[in-house]
C-alpha atoms as a PDB file:
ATOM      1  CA  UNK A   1       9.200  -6.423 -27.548  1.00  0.00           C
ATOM      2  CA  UNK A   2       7.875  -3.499 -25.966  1.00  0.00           C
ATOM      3  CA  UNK A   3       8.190  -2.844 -22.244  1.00  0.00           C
ATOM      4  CA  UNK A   4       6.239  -1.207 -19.870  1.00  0.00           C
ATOM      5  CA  UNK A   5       6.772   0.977 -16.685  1.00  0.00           C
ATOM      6  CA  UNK A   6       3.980   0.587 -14.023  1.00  0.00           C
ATOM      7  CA  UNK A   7       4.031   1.990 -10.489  1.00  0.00           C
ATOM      8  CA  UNK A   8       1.660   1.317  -8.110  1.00  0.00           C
ATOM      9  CA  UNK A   9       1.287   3.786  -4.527  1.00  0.00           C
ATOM     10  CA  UNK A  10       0.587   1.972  -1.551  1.00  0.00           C
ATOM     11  CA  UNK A  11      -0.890   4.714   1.126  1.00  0.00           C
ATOM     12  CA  UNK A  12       0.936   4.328   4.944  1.00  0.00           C
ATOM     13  CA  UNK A  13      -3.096   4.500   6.526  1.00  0.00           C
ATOM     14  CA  UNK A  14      -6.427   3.092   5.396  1.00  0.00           C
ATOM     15  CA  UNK A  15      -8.702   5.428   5.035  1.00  0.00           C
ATOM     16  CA  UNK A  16     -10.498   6.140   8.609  1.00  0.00           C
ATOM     17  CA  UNK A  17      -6.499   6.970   9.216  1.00  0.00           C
ATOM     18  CA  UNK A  18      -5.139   3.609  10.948  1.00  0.00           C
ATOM     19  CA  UNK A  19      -1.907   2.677   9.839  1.00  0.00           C
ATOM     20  CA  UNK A  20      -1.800  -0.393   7.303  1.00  0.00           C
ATOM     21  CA  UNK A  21      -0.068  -3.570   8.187  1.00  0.00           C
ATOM     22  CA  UNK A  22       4.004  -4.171   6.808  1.00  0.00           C
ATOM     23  CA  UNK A  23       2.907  -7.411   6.226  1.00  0.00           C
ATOM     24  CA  UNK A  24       0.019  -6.035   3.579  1.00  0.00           C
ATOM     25  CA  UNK A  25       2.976  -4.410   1.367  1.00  0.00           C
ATOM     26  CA  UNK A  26       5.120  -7.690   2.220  1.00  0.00           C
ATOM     27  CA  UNK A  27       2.093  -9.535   0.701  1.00  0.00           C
ATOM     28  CA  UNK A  28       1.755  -7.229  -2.297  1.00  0.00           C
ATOM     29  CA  UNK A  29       5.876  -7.274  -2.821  1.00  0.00           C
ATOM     30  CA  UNK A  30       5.777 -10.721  -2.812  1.00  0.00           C
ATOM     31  CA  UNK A  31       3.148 -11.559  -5.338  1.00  0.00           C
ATOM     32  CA  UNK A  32       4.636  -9.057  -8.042  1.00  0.00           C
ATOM     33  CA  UNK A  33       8.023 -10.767  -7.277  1.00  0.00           C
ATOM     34  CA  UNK A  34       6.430 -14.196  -8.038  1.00  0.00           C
ATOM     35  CA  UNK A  35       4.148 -13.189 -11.511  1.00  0.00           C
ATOM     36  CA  UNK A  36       7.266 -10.612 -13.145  1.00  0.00           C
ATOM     37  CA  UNK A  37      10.659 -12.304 -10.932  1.00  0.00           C
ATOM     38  CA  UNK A  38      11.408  -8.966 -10.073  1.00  0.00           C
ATOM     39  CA  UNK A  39      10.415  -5.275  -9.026  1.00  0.00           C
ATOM     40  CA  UNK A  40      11.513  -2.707  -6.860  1.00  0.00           C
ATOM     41  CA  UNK A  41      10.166   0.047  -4.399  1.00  0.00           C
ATOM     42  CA  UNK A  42      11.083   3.251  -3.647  1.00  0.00           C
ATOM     43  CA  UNK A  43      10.471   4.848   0.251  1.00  0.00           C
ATOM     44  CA  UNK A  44      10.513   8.661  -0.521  1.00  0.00           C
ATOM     45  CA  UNK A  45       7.413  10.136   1.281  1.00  0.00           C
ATOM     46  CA  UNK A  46       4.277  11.921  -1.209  1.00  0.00           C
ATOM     47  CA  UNK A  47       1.661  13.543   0.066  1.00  0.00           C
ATOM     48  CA  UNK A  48      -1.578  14.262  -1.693  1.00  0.00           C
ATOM     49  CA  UNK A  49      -4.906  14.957  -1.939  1.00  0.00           C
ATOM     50  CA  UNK A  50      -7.886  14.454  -3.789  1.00  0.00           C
ATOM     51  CA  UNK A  51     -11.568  13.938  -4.328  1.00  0.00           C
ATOM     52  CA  UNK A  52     -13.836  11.358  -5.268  1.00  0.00           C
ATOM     53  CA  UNK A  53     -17.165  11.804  -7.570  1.00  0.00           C
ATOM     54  CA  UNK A  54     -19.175  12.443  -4.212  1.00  0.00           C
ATOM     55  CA  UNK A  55     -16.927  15.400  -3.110  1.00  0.00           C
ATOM     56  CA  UNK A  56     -15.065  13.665  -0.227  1.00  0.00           C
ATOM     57  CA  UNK A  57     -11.431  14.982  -0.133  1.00  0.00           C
ATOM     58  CA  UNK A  58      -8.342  12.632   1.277  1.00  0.00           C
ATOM     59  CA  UNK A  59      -5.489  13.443   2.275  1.00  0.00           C
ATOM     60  CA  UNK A  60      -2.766  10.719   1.273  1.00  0.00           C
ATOM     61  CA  UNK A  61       0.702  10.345   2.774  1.00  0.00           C
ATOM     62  CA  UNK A  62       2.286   7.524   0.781  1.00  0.00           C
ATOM     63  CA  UNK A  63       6.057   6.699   1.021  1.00  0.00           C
ATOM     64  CA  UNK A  64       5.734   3.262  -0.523  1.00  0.00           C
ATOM     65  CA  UNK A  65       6.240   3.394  -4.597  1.00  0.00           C
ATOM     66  CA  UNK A  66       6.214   0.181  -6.161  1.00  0.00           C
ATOM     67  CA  UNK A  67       7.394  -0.474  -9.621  1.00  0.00           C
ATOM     68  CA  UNK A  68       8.307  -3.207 -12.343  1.00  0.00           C
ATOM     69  CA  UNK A  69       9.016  -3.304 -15.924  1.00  0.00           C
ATOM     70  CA  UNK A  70       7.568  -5.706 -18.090  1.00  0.00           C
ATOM     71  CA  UNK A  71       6.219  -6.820 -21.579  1.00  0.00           C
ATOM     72  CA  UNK A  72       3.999  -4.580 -22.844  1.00  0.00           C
ATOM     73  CA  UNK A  73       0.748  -7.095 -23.412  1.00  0.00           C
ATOM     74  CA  UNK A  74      -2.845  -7.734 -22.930  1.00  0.00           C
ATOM     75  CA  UNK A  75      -2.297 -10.354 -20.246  1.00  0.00           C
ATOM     76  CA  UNK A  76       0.319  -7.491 -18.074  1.00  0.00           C
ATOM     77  CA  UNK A  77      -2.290  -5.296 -18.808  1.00  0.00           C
ATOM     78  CA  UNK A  78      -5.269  -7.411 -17.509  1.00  0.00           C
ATOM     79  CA  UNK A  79      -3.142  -8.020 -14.489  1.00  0.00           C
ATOM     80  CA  UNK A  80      -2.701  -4.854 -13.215  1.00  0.00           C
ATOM     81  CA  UNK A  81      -6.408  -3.947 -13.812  1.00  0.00           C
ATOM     82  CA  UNK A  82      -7.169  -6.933 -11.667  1.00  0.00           C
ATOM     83  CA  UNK A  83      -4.312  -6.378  -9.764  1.00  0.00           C
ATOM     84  CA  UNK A  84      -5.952  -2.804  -8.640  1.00  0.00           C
ATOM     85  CA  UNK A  85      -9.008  -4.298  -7.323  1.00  0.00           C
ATOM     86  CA  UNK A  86      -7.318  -6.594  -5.142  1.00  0.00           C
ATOM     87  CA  UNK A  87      -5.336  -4.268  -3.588  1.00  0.00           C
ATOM     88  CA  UNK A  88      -8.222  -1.484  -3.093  1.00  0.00           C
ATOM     89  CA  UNK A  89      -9.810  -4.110  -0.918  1.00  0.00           C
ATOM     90  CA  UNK A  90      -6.533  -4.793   0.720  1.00  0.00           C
ATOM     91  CA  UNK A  91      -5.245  -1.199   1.839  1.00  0.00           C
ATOM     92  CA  UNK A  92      -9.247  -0.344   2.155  1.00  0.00           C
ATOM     93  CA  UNK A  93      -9.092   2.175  -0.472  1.00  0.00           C
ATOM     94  CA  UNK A  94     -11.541   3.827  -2.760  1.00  0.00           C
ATOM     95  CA  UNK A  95      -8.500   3.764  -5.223  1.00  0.00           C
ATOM     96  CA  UNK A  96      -5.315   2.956  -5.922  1.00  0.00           C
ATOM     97  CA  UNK A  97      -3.411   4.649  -8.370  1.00  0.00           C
ATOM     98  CA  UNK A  98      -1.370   2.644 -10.526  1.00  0.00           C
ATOM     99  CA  UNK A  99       1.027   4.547 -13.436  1.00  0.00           C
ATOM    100  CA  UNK A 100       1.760   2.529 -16.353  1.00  0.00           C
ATOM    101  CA  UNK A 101       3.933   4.239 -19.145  1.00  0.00           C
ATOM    102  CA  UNK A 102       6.097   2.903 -21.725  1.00  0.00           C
ATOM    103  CA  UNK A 103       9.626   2.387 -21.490  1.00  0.00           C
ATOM    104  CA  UNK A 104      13.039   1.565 -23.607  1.00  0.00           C
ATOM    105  CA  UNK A 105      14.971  -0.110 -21.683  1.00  0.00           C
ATOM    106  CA  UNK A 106      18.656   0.137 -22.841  1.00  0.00           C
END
């Protein structure tokens, strides 16, 4: 079967610039872990920028990367798109950006 390759940022602040919770990323972690059995997350720092359809600009600094490979199907899929809405409301976000790409996993 075909695999996929998503990875999901998690910003350090909400938006008005407070610093989010460890125990929101624990939380998120956690529930991956228990719908895939595994994933993994990488702490190197990104920072970026951009703009939503009104013209506000944010500035991002995210050193939280979290990623899992899975079967590439409708019901992954569906996940993650739920998945995303979940965790906007969680880390207070406009959006979150979540990467999915395929993989071959050797």
């Amino acid at each position: 079967m075909l695999q996929i390759k998503v990875e999901i940022l998690i910003p350090l602040n909400y938006n008005d610039g407070s610093p989010v919770e460890d125990d929101k990323l624990i939380q998120t972690y956690d529930e991956i872990v228990e719908r895939f059995t595994a994933c993994s997350m990488d702490n190197s720092t990104i920072k970026g920028r951009w703009m939503n359809p009104e013209s506000k600009v944010y500035h991002d600094d995210i050193n939280r990367s979290i990623w899992i490979i899975c079967d590439n199907n409708e019901d992954n899929r569906m996940f993650f798109r739920n998945f995303k809405q979940g965790l906007q409301e969680r880390f207070k976000q406009d959006s979150i950006l979540i990467c999915i790409n395929d993989v071959s996993v050797i």
